[in-house]
N, C-alpha and C. Protein backbone atom coordinates (compact mmCIF):
# COMPACT_ATOMS: atom_id res chain seq x y z
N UNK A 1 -15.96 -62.09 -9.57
CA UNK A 1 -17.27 -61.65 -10.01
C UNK A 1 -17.25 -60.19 -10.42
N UNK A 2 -16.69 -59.67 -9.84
CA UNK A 2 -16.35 -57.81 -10.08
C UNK A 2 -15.70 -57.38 -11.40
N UNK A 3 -14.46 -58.30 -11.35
CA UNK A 3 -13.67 -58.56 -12.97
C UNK A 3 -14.17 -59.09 -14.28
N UNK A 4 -13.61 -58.26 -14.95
CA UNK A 4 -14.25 -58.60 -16.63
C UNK A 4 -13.07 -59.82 -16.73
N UNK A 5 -13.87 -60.88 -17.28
CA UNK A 5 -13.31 -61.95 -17.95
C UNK A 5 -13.04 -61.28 -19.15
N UNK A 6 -11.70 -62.80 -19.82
CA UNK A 6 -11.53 -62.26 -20.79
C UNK A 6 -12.63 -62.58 -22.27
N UNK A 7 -13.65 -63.14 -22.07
CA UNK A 7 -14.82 -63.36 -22.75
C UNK A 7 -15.39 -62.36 -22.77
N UNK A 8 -15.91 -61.60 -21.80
CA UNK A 8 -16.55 -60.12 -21.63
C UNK A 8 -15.25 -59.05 -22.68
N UNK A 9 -14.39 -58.98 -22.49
CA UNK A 9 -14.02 -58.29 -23.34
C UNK A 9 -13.83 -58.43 -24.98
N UNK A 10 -13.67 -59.94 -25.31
CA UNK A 10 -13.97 -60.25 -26.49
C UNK A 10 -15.40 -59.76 -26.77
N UNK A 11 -16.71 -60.06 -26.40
CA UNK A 11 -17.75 -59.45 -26.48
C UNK A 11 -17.75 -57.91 -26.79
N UNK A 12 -17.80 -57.16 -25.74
CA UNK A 12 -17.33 -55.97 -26.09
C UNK A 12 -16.69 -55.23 -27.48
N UNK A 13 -15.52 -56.05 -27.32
CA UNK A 13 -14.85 -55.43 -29.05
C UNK A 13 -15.67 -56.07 -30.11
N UNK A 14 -16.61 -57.44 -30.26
CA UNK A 14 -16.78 -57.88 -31.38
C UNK A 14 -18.58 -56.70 -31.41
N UNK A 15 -19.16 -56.17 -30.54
CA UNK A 15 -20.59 -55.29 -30.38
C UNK A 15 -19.75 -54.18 -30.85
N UNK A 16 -18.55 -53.34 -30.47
CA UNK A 16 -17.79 -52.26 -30.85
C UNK A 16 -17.49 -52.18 -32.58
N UNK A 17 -17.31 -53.26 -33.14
CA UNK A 17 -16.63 -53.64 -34.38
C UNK A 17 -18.42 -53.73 -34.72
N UNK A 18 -19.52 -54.05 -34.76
CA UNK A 18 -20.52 -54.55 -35.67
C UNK A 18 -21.44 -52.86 -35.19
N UNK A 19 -21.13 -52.31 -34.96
CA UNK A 19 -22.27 -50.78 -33.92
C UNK A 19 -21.15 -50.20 -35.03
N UNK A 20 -19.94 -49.81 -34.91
CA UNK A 20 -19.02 -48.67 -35.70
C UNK A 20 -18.53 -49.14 -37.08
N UNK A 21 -18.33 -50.91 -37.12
CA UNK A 21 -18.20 -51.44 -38.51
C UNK A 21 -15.88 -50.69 -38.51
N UNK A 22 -15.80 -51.74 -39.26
CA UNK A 22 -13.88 -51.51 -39.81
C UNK A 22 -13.34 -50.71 -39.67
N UNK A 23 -14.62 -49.63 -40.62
CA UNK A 23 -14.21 -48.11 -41.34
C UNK A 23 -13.67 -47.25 -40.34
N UNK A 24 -14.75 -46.96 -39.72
CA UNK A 24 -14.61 -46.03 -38.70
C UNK A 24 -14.59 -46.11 -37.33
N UNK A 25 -14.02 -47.48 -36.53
CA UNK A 25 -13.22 -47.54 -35.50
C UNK A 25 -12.52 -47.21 -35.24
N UNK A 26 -11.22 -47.10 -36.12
CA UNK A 26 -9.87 -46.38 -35.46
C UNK A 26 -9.95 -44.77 -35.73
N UNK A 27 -10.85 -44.21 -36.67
CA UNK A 27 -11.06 -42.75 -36.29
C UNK A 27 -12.10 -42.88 -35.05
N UNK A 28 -12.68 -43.40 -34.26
CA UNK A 28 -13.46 -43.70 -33.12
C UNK A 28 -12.61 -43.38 -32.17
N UNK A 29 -11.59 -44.35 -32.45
CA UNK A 29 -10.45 -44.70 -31.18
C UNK A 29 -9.86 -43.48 -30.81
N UNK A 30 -9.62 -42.91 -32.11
CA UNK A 30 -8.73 -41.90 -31.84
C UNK A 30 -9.28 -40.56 -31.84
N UNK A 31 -10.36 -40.32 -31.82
CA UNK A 31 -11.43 -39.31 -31.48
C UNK A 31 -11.45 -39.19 -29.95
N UNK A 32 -11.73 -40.62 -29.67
CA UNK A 32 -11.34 -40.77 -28.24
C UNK A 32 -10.56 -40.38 -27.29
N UNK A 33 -9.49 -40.89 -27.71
CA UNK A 33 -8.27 -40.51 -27.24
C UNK A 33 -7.86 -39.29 -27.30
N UNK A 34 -7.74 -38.31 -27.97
CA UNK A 34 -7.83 -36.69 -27.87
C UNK A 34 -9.17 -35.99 -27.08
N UNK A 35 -10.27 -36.56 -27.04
CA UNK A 35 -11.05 -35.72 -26.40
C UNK A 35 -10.61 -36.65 -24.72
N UNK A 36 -10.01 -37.58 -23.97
CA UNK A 36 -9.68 -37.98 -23.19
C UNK A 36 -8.10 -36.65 -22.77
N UNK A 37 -7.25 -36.96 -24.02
CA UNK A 37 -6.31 -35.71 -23.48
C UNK A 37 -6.21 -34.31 -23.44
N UNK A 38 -7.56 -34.03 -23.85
CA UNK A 38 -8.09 -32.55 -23.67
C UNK A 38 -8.74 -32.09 -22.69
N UNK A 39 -9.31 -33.44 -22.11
CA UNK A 39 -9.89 -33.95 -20.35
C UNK A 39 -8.90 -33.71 -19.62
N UNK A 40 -8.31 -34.56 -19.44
CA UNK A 40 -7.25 -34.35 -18.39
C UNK A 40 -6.29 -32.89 -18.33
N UNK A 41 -6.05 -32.26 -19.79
CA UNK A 41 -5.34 -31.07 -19.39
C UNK A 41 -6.09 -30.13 -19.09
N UNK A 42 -7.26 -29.71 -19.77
CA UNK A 42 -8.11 -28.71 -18.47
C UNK A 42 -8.54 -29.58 -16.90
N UNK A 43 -8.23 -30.40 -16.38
CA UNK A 43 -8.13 -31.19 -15.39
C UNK A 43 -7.04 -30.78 -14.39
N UNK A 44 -6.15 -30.92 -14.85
CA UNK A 44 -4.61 -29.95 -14.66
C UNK A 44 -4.93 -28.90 -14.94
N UNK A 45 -5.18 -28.23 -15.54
CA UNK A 45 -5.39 -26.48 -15.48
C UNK A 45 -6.09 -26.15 -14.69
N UNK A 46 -7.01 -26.59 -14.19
CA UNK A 46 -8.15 -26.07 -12.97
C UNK A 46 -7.55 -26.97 -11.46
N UNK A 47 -6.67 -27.68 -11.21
CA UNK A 47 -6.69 -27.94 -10.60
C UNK A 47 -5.61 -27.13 -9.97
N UNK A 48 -4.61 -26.68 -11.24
CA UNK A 48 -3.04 -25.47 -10.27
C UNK A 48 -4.12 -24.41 -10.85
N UNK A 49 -4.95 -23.87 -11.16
CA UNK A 49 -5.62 -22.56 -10.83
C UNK A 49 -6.44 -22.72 -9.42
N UNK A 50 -6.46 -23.71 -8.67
CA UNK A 50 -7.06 -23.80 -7.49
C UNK A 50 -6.33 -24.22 -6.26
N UNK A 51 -4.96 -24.21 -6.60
CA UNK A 51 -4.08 -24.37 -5.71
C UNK A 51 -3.11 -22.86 -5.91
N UNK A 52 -3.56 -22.19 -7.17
CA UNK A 52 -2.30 -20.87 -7.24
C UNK A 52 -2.92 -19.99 -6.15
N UNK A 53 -2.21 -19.07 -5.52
CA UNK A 53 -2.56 -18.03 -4.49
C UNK A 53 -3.06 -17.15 -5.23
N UNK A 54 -3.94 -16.61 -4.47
CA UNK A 54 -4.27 -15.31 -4.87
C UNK A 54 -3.85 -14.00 -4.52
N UNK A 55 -4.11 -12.96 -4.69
CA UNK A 55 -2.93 -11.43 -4.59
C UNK A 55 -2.86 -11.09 -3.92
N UNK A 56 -3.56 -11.64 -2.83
CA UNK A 56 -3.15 -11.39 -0.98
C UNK A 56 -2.37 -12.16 -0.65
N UNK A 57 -1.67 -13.55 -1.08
CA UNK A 57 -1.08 -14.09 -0.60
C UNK A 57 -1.91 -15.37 -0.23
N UNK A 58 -3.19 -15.28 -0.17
CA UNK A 58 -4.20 -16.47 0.14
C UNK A 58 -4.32 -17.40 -0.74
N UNK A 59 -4.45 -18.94 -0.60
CA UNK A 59 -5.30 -19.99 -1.62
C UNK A 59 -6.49 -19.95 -2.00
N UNK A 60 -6.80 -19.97 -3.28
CA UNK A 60 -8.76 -19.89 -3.25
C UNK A 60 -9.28 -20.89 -2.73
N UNK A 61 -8.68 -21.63 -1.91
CA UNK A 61 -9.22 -22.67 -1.75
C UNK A 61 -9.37 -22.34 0.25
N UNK A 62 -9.00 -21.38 0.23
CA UNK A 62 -9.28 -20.99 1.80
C UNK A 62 -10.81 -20.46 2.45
N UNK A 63 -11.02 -19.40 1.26
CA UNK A 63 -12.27 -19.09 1.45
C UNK A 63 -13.29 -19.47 1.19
């Protein structure tokens, strides 16, 4: 009940394909996909700026 059948996902792509139309799905997709890996690397950047020490020798994550 929790899991997408694979009907639910056919659904999905055929509402995805008739809302964005041929043209401009795969610039969709891939709009996507770069603003997803521009997520995750400031994701990683804030996460070792919050584990780097600071100039006492402390974690910012102490205080």
């Amino acid at each position: 009940m929790n899991s997408l059948a694979p009907w639910h996902i056919v659904v999905i792509l055929i509402v995805g394909l008739v809302l964005f139309g041929s043209k401009r799905l795969p610039d969709s997709a891939r709009s996507l996909g770069r603003s997803l890996r521009i997520f995750k690397s400031e994701m990683k950047e804030l996460n070792k700026d919050e584990t780097k020490p600071d100039q006492d020798g402390n974690s910012s994550t102490d205080k």
